[in-house]
Protein backbone atom coordinates (compact mmCIF):
# COMPACT_ATOMS: atom_id res chain seq x y z
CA UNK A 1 0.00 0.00 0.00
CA UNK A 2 3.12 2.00 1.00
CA UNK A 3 4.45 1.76 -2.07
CA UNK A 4 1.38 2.44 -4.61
CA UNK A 5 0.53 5.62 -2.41
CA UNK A 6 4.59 6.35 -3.42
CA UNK A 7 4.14 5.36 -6.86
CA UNK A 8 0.63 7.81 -7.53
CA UNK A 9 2.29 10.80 -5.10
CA UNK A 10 5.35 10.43 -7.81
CA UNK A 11 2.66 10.29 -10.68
CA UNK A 12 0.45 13.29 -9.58
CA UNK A 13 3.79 15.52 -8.92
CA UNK A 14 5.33 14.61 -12.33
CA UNK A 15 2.11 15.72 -14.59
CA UNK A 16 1.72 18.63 -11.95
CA UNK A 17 5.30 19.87 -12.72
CA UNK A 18 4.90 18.95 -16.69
CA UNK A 19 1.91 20.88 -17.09
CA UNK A 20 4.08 24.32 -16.41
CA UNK A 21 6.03 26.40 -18.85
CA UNK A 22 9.80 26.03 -18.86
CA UNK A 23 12.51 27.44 -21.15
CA UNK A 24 15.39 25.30 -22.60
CA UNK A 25 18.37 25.08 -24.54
CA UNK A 26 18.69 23.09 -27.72
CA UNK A 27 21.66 22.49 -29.88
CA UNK A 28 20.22 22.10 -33.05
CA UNK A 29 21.52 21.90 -36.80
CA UNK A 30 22.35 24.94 -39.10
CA UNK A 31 21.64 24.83 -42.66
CA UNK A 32 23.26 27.88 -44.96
CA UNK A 33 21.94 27.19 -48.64
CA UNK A 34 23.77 28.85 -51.49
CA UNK A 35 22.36 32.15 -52.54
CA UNK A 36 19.32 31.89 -55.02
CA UNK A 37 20.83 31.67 -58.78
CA UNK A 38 20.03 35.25 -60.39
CA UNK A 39 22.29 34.88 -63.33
CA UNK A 40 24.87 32.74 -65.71
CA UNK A 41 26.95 32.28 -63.27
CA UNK A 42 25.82 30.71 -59.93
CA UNK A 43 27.32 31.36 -56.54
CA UNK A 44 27.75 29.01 -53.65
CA UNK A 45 28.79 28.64 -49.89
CA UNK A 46 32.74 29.11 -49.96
CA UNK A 47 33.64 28.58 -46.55
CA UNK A 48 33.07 25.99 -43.76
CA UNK A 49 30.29 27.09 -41.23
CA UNK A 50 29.51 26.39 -37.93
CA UNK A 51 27.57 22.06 -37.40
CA UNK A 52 24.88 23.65 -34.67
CA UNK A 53 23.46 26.56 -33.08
CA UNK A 54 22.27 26.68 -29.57
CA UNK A 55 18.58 28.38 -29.13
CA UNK A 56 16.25 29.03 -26.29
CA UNK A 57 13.10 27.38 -26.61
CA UNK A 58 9.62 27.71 -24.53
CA UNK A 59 6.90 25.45 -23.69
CA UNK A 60 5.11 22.97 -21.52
CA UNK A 61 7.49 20.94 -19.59
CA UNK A 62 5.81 17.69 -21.37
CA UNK A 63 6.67 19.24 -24.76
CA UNK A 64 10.22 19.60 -24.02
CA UNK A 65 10.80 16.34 -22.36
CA UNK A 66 9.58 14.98 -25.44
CA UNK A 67 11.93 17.57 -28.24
CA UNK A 68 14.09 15.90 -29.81
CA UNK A 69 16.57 18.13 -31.57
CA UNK A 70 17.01 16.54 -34.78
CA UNK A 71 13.41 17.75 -35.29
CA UNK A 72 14.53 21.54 -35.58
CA UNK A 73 17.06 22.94 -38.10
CA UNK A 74 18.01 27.54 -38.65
CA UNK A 75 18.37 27.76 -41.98
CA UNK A 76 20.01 30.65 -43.42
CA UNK A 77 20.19 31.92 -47.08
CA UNK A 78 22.08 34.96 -47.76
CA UNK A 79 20.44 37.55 -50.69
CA UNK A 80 23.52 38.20 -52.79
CA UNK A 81 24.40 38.02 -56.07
CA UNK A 82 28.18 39.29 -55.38
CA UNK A 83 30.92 36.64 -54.47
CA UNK A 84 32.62 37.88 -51.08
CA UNK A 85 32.30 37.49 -47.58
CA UNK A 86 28.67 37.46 -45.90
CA UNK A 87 27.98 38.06 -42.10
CA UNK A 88 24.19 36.85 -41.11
CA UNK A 89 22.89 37.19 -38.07
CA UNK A 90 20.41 34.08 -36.97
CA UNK A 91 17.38 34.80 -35.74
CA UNK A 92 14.39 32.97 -34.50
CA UNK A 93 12.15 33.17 -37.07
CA UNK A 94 14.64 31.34 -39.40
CA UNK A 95 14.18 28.38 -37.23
CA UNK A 96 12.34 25.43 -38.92
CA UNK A 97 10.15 23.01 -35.95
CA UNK A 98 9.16 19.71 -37.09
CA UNK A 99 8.18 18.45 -34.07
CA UNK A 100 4.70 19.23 -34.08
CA UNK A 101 4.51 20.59 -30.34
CA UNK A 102 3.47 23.98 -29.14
CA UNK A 103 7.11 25.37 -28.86
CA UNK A 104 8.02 28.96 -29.11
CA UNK A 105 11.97 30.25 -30.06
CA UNK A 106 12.66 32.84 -28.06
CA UNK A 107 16.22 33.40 -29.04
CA UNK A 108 19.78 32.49 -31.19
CA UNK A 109 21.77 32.20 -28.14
CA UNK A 110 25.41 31.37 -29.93
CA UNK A 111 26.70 32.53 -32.39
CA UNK A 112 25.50 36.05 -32.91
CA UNK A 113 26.98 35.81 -36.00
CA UNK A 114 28.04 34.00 -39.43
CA UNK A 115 30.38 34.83 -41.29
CA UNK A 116 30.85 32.88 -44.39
CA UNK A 117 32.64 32.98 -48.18
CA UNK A 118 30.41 32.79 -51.23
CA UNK A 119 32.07 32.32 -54.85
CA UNK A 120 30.60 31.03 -58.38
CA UNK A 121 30.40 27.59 -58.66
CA UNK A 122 32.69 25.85 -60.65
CA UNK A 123 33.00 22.53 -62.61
CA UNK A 124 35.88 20.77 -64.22
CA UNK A 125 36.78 17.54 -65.10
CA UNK A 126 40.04 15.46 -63.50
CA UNK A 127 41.40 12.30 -63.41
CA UNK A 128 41.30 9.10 -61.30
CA UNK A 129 44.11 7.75 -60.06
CA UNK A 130 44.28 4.45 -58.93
CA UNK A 131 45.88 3.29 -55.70
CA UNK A 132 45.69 -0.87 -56.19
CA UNK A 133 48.44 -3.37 -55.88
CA UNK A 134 47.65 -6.17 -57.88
CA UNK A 135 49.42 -9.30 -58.00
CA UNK A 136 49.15 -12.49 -60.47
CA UNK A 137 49.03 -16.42 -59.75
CA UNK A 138 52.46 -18.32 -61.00
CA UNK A 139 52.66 -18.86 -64.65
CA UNK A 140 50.01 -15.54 -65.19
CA UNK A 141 50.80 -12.12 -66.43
CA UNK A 142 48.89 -8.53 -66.69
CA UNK A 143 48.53 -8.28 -70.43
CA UNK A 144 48.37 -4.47 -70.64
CA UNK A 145 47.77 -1.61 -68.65
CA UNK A 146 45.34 -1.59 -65.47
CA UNK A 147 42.79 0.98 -66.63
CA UNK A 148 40.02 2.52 -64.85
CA UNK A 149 36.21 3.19 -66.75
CA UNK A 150 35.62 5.71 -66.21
CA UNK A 151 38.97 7.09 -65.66
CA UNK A 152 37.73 10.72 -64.78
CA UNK A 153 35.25 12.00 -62.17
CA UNK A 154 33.62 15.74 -62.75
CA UNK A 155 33.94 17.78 -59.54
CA UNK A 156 32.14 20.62 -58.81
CA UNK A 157 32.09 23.84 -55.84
CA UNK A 158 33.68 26.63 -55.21
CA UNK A 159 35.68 28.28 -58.40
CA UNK A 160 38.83 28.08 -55.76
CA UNK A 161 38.55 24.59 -54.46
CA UNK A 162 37.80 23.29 -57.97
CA UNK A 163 40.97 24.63 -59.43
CA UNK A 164 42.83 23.30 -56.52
CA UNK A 165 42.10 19.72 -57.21
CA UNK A 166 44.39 18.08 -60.02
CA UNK A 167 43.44 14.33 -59.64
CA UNK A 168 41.05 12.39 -57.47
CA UNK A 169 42.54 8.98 -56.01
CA UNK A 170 40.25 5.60 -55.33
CA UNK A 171 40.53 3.62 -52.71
CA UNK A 172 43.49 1.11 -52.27
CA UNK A 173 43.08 -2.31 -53.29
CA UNK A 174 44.61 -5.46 -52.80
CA UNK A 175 44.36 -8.38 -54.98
CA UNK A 176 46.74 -11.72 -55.07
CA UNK A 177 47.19 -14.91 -56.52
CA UNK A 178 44.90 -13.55 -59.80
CA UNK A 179 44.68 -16.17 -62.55
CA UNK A 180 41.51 -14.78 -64.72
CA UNK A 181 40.40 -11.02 -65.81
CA UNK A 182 39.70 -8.37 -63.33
CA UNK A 183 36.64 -6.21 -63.06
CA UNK A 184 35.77 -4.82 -59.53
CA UNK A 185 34.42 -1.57 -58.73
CA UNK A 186 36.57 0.30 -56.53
CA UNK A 187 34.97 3.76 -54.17
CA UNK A 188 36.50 7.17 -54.80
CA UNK A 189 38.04 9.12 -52.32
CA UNK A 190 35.55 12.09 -51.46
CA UNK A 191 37.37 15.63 -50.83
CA UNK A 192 38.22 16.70 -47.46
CA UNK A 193 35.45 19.14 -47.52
CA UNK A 194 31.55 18.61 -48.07
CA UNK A 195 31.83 22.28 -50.15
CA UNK A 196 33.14 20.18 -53.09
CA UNK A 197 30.90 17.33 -54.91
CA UNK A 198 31.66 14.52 -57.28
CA UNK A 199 29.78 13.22 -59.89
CA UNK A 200 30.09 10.09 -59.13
CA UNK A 201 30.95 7.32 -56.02
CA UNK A 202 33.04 5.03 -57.80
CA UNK A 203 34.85 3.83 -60.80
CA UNK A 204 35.61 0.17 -62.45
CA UNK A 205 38.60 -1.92 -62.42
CA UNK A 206 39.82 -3.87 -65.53
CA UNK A 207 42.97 -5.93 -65.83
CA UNK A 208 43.87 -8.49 -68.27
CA UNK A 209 44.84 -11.73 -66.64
CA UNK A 210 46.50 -14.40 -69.24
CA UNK A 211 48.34 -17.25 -68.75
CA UNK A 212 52.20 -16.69 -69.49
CA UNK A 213 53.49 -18.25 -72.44
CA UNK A 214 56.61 -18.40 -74.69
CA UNK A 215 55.64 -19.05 -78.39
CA UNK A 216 58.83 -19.02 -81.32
CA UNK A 217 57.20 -16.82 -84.53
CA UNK A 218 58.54 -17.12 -87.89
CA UNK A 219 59.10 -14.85 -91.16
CA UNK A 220 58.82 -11.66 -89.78
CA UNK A 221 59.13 -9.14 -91.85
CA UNK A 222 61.47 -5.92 -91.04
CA UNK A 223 60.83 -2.39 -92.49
CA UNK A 224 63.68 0.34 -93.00
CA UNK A 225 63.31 3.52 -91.64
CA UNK A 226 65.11 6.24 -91.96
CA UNK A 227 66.47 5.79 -95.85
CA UNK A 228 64.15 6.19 -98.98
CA UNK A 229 63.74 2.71 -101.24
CA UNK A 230 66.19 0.83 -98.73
CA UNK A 231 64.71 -2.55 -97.79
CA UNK A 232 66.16 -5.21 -95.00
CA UNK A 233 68.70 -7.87 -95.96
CA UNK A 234 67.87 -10.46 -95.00
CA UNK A 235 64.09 -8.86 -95.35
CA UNK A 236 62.63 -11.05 -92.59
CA UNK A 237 63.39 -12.93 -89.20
CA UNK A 238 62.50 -15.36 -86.54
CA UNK A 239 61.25 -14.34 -83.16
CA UNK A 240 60.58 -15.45 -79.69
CA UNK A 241 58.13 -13.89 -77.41
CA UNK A 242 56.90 -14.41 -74.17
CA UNK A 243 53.40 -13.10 -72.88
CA UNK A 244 49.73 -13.80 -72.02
CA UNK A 245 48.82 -17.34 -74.06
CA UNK A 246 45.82 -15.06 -75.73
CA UNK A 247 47.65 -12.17 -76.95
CA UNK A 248 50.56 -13.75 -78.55
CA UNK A 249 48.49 -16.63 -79.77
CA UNK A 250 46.88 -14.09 -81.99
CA UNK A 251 49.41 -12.18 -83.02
CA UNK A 252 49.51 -11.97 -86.99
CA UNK A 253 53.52 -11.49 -88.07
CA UNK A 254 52.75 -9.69 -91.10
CA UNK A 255 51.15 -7.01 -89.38
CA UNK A 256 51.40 -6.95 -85.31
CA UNK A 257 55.19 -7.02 -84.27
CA UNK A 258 56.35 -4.18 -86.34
CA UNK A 259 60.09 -4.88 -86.66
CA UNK A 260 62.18 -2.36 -87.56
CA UNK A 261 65.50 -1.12 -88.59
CA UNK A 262 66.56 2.70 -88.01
CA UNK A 263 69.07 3.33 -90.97
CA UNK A 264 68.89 7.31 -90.34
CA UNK A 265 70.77 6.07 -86.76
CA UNK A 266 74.35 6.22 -88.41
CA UNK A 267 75.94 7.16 -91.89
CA UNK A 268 78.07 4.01 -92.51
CA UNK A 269 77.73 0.76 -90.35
CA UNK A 270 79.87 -1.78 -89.55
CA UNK A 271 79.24 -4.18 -92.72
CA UNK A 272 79.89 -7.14 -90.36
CA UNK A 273 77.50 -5.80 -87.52
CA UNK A 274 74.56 -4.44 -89.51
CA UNK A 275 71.75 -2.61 -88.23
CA UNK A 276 70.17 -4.07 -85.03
CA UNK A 277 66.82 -5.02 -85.36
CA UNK A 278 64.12 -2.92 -83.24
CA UNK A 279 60.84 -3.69 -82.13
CA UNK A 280 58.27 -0.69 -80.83
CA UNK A 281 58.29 -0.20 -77.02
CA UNK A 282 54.73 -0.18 -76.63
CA UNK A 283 54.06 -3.83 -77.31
CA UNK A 284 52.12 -5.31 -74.52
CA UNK A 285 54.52 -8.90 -74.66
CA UNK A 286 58.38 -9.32 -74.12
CA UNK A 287 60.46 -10.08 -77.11
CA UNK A 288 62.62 -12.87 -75.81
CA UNK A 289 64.95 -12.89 -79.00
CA UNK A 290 65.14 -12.15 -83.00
CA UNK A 291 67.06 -14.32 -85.07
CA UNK A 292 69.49 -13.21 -86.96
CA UNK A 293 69.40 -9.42 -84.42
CA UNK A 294 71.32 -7.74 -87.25
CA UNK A 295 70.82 -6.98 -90.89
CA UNK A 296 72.06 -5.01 -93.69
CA UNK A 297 70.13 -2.57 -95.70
CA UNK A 298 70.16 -2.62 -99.77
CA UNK A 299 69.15 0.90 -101.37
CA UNK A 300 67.56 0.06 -104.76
C-alpha cells in the first residue's frame, strides 16, 4: 500500500510539474543554402560554417521532455548576387520546428553571427588515379595496362577549391594470386570538404589476366626507316616472345610485331655488324629474341 501511495504521489507531482512552462536550450543543426541563382553564373557557400546553433526554446514541460533536436534545423540563405564574404545574423524566425509541439523560439543564443565565403560555382573535369596493388598467380601475367572506366570524375564547388584539385585517387586495393580477368568496382576518395561534390561514387577496375606463355614466330618481316627505297637484308626474321597465351596466340607477323631497322641512326655501319633489329616499345609482350638481331640494308 506503502508503495502504490509512493508510486501515484510520484505520478500526480510529475504531470503537476509537466503541465508548467519552462525554457530550454537546444543544440540544433544549421543549414546555410547557397544564394538563389540570379544569373549565368551561380554562386555558392565558400567557406566551412559552424555544425549547430544553440537556441532558447519555450513550452510545456511535457513538450520539451519529449523535443528531440534533430526535429529543428536555422536555416540561413544569404540575398547576394556578389561573391565575397557574408555576415548573417540568426534569428528565430529562421528556425524550422518539425516536431509538431506547441514550442516557441525565443532566441539564437550562440553565435551572434556567421560569417561565411560565397564564390561562383565551378566545374571541371580530372582524373582518377588508382591506388591498387595487384598481384598475379604463377605462370600468369597482366597483359596491358590496369585501366580505370571511367577514368575521370567531374567535380564541382567553389571556383577556388575546384581549381585546386588536379586528380582524385580511389581507394586502395589489394588483390593476389589472380589467374583470370579483373573487373571490380573500386569507391573514390571524397574531398576533405563537403563544399566540393563529385559526380560520381566510384569507378571500375579492368585488368587483363592471361596465362604466361613463350611461343617461337617465324618470317617476320622488317621495315627500313630512316632511308628512302632501302629494304632489309635479310628482309625477314624469326622471333621469340613471351606473354599472355591469348595475346601472342593471336598475333599476326605480317602485321602486329612491327620490326624495324633505323638506318637514319648512323651514316656508314659496320658491314659485319649491320643494323640491329628494333621492335616498338609499346608492345604489350616481351620479345625474348630475334634471329638473326642484325641486318644489312640494300638501297635500290
Amino acid at each position: 500500500m506503502k508503495l502504490g501511495a509512493l508510486f501515484l504521489a510520484s505520478g500526480l507531482w510529475l504531470h503537476a510539474v509537466t503541465e508548467h512552462s519552462y525554457r530550454r536550450e537546444v543544440e540544433i543543426r544549421l543549414l546555410v543554402d547557397d544564394p538563389p541563382a540570379t544569373g549565368e553564373s551561380a554562386l555558392v557557400v565558400a567557406s566551412e560554417i559552424p555544425p549547430t546553433v544553440r537556441i532558447a526554446v519555450f513550452g510545456h514541460g511535457k513538450d520539451l521532455l519529449r523535443l528531440n533536436a534533430a526535429d529543428m534545423v536555422l536555416h540561413m540563405q544569404p540575398e547576394t548576387d556578389v561573391r565575397g564574404s557574408i555576415t548573417m545574423r540568426p534569428s528565430p524566425d529562421q528556425v524550422e520546428d518539425h516536431s509538431e509541439m506547441a514550442l516557441i523560439v525565443e532566441s539564437v543564443i550562440e553565435p551572434r553571427e556567421v560569417t561565411f565565403v560565397v564564390d561562383h560555382l565551378g566545374t571541371r573535369t580530372i582524373p582518377i588515379d588508382l591506388m591498387a596493388d595487384l598481384t598475379v598467380a604463377n605462370s600468369f601475367t597482366i597483359v596491358g595496362p590496369i585501366t580505370l572506366r571511367p577514368d575521370s570524375v567531374t567535380i564541382s564547388g567553389p571556383t577556388h577549391l575546384v581549381e585546386s584539385v588536379q586528380s582524385i585517387r580511389t581507394d586502395t586495393i589489394h588483390l593476389a594470386g589472380l589467374s583470370e580477368p579483373v573487373r571490380v568496382d573500386v569507391s573514390l576518395q571524397q574531398p576533405q570538404t563537403d563544399l566540393l561534390r563529385l559526380d560520381r561514387m566510384s569507378t571500375t577496375v579492368l585488368a587483363d589476366i592471361q596465362e604466361l606463355a613463350e611461343y617461337p614466330i617465324a618470317n617476320v618481316p622488317v621495315r627500313v626507316e630512316g632511308r628512302r627505297g632501302a629494304v632489309a637484308a635479310p628482309s625477314r626474321v624469326a622471333v621469340k616472345v613471351r606473354g599472355g597465351a591469348d595475346l601472342i596466340g593471336s598475333l599476326d607477323p605480317e602485321t602486329d610485331l612491327g620490326l624495324f631497322v633505323d638506318a637514319g641512326s648512323k651514316e656508314e655501319p659496320d658491314t659485319e655488324a649491320g643494323y640491329p633489329v628494333l621492335s616498338p616499345k609499346d608492345r604489350l609482350y616481351e620479345l625474348l629474341e630475334i634471329s638473326p638481331s642484325r641486318v644489312d640494308i640494300v638501297v635500290r
